[in-house]
Protein backbone atom coordinates (compact mmCIF):
# COMPACT_ATOMS: atom_id res chain seq x y z
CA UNK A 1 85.43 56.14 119.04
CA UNK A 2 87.37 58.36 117.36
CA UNK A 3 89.64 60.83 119.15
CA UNK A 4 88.88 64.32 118.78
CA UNK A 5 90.17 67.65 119.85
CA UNK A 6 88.17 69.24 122.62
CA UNK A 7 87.82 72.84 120.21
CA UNK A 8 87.05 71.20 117.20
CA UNK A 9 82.86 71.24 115.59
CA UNK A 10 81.92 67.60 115.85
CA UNK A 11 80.92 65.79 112.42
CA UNK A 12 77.84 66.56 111.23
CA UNK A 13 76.67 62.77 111.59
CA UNK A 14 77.52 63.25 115.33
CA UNK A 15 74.83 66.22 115.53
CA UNK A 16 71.39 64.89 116.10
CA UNK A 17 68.93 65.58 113.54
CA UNK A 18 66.97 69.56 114.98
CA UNK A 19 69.74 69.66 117.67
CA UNK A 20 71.83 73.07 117.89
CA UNK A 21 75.15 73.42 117.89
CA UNK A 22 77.08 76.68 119.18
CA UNK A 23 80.30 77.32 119.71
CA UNK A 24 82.20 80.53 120.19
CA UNK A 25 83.83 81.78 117.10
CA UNK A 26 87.36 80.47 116.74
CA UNK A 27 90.07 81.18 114.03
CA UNK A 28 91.66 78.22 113.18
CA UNK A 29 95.38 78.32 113.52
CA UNK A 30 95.71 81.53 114.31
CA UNK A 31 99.86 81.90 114.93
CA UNK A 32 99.91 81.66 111.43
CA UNK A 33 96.50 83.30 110.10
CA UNK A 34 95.85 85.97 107.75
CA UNK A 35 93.21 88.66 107.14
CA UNK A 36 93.07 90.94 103.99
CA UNK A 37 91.71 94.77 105.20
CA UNK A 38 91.27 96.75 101.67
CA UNK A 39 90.05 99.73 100.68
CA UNK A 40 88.37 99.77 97.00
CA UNK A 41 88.13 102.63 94.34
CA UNK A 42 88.70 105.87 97.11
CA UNK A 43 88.41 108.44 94.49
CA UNK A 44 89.90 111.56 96.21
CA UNK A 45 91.03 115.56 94.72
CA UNK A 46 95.28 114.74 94.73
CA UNK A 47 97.91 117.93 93.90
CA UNK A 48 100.05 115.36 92.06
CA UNK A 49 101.98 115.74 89.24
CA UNK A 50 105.66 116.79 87.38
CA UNK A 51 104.45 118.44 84.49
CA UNK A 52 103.73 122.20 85.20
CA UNK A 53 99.89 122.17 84.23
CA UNK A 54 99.68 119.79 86.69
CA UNK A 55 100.53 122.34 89.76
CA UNK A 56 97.26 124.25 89.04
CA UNK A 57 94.68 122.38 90.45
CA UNK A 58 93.67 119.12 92.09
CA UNK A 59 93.23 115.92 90.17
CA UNK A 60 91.29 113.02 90.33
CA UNK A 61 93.30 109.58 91.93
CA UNK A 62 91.38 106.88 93.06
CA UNK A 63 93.58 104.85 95.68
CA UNK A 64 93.28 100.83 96.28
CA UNK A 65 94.69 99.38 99.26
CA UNK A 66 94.76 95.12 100.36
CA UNK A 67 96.27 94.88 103.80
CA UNK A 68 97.82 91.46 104.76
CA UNK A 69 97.32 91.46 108.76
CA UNK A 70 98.32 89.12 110.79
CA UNK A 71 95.40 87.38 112.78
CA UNK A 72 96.64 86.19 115.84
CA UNK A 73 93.71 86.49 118.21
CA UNK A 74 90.62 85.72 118.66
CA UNK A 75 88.30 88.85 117.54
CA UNK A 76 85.72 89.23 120.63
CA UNK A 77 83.39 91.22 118.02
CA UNK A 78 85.59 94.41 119.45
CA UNK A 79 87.38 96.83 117.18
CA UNK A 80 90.38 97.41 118.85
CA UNK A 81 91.50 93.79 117.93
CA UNK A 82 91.08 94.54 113.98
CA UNK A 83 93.02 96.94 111.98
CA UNK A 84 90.25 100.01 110.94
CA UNK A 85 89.47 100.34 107.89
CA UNK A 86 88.19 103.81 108.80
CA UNK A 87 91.21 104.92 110.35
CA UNK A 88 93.29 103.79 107.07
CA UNK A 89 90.89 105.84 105.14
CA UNK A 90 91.33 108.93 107.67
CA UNK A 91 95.49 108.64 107.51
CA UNK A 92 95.20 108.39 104.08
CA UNK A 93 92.94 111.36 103.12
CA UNK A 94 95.50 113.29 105.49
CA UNK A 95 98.20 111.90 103.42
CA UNK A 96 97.03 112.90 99.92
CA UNK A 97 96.10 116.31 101.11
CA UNK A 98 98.90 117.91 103.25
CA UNK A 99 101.17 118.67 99.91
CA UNK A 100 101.77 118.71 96.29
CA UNK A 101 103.39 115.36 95.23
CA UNK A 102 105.54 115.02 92.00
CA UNK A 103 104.98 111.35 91.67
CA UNK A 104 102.06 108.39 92.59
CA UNK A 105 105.36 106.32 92.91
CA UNK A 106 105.65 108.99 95.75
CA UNK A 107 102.05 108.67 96.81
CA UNK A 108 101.88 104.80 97.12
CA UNK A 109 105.43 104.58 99.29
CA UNK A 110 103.96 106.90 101.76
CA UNK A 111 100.82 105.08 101.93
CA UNK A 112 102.39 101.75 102.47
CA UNK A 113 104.74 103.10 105.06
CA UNK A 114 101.82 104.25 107.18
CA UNK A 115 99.85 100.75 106.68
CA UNK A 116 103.11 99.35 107.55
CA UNK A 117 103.18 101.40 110.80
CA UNK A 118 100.75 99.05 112.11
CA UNK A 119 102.92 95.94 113.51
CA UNK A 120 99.68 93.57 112.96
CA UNK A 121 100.22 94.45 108.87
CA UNK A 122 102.72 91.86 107.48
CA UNK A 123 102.28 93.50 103.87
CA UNK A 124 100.59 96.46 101.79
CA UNK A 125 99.75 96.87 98.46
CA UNK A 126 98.77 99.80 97.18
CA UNK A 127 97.89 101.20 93.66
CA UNK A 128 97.15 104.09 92.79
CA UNK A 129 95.95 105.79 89.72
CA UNK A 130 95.61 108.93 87.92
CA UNK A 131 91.81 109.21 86.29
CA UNK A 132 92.23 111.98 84.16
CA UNK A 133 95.21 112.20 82.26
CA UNK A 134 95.06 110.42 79.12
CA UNK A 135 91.91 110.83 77.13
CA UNK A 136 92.08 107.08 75.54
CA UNK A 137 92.84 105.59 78.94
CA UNK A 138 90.74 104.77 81.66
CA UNK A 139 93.77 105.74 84.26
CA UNK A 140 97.62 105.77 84.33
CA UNK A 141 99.30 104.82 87.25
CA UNK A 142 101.30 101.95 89.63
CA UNK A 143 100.95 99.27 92.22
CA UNK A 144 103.53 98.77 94.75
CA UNK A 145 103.64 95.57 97.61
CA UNK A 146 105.68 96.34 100.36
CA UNK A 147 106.41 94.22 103.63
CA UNK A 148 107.28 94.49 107.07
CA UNK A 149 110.65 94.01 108.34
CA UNK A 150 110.18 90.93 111.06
């Protein structure tokens, strides 16, 4: 017989045929795992803008975030051990409305610095893009990836 660590799932040959097989949920190799947390297509009002028409009113961004965490736990189906989604959201709904910003180059560093406030978040990405400026173009805008310092 074959030698086989005591947390692994046995073969399936080794599982008789209408037999169950449970196991608590395990994350294999978890020093080194990673989990992706994004946000898709927030579409939020955003004072943004150099040009001077663009200091009148709100405009239309819509913000994308992917989240590299690191995933060194196991979960125990309890939200304290995941980064929040909702709370991201919250921070960054705060973010886009406590000023007028010249520039989304602005807008995405200050969104990945928060993400990055989290020490479980090894990287952000973050793009953001302006809906309504150019009338033969879905949106205008950039990405940026930034890491944590380790």
């Amino acid at each position: 017989m074959q030698h086989r660590p005591k947390d692994t799932v046995p073969p399936a040959a080794a599982t008789p045929p209408g037999a169950s097989f449970s196991q608590p949920l395990r994350v294999a190799d978890a020093r080194n795992a990673i989990r992706h947390v994004f946000i898709r297509d927030l579409v939020l009002p955003c004072r943004i803008g150099v040009h001077r028409h663009e200091h009148g009113a709100p405009q239309r961004v819509r913000i994308n975030l992917d989240l590299a965490v690191r995933d060194d736990r196991q979960l125990g189906d309890e939200l304290a051990n995941v980064v929040c989604y909702e709370e991201i959201s919250t921070a960054v709904r705060a973010i886009v409305g406590r000023r007028h910003i010249n520039l989304v180059e602005t807008l995405a560093e200050e969104i990945a610095s928060m993400c990055l406030e989290d020490g479980r978040v090894r990287s952000a990405r973050v793009r953001i893009e302006k809906l309504d400026v150019l009338p033969d173009a879905v949106s205008v805008g950039v990405e940026i990836e930034r890491f944590a310092n380790l």
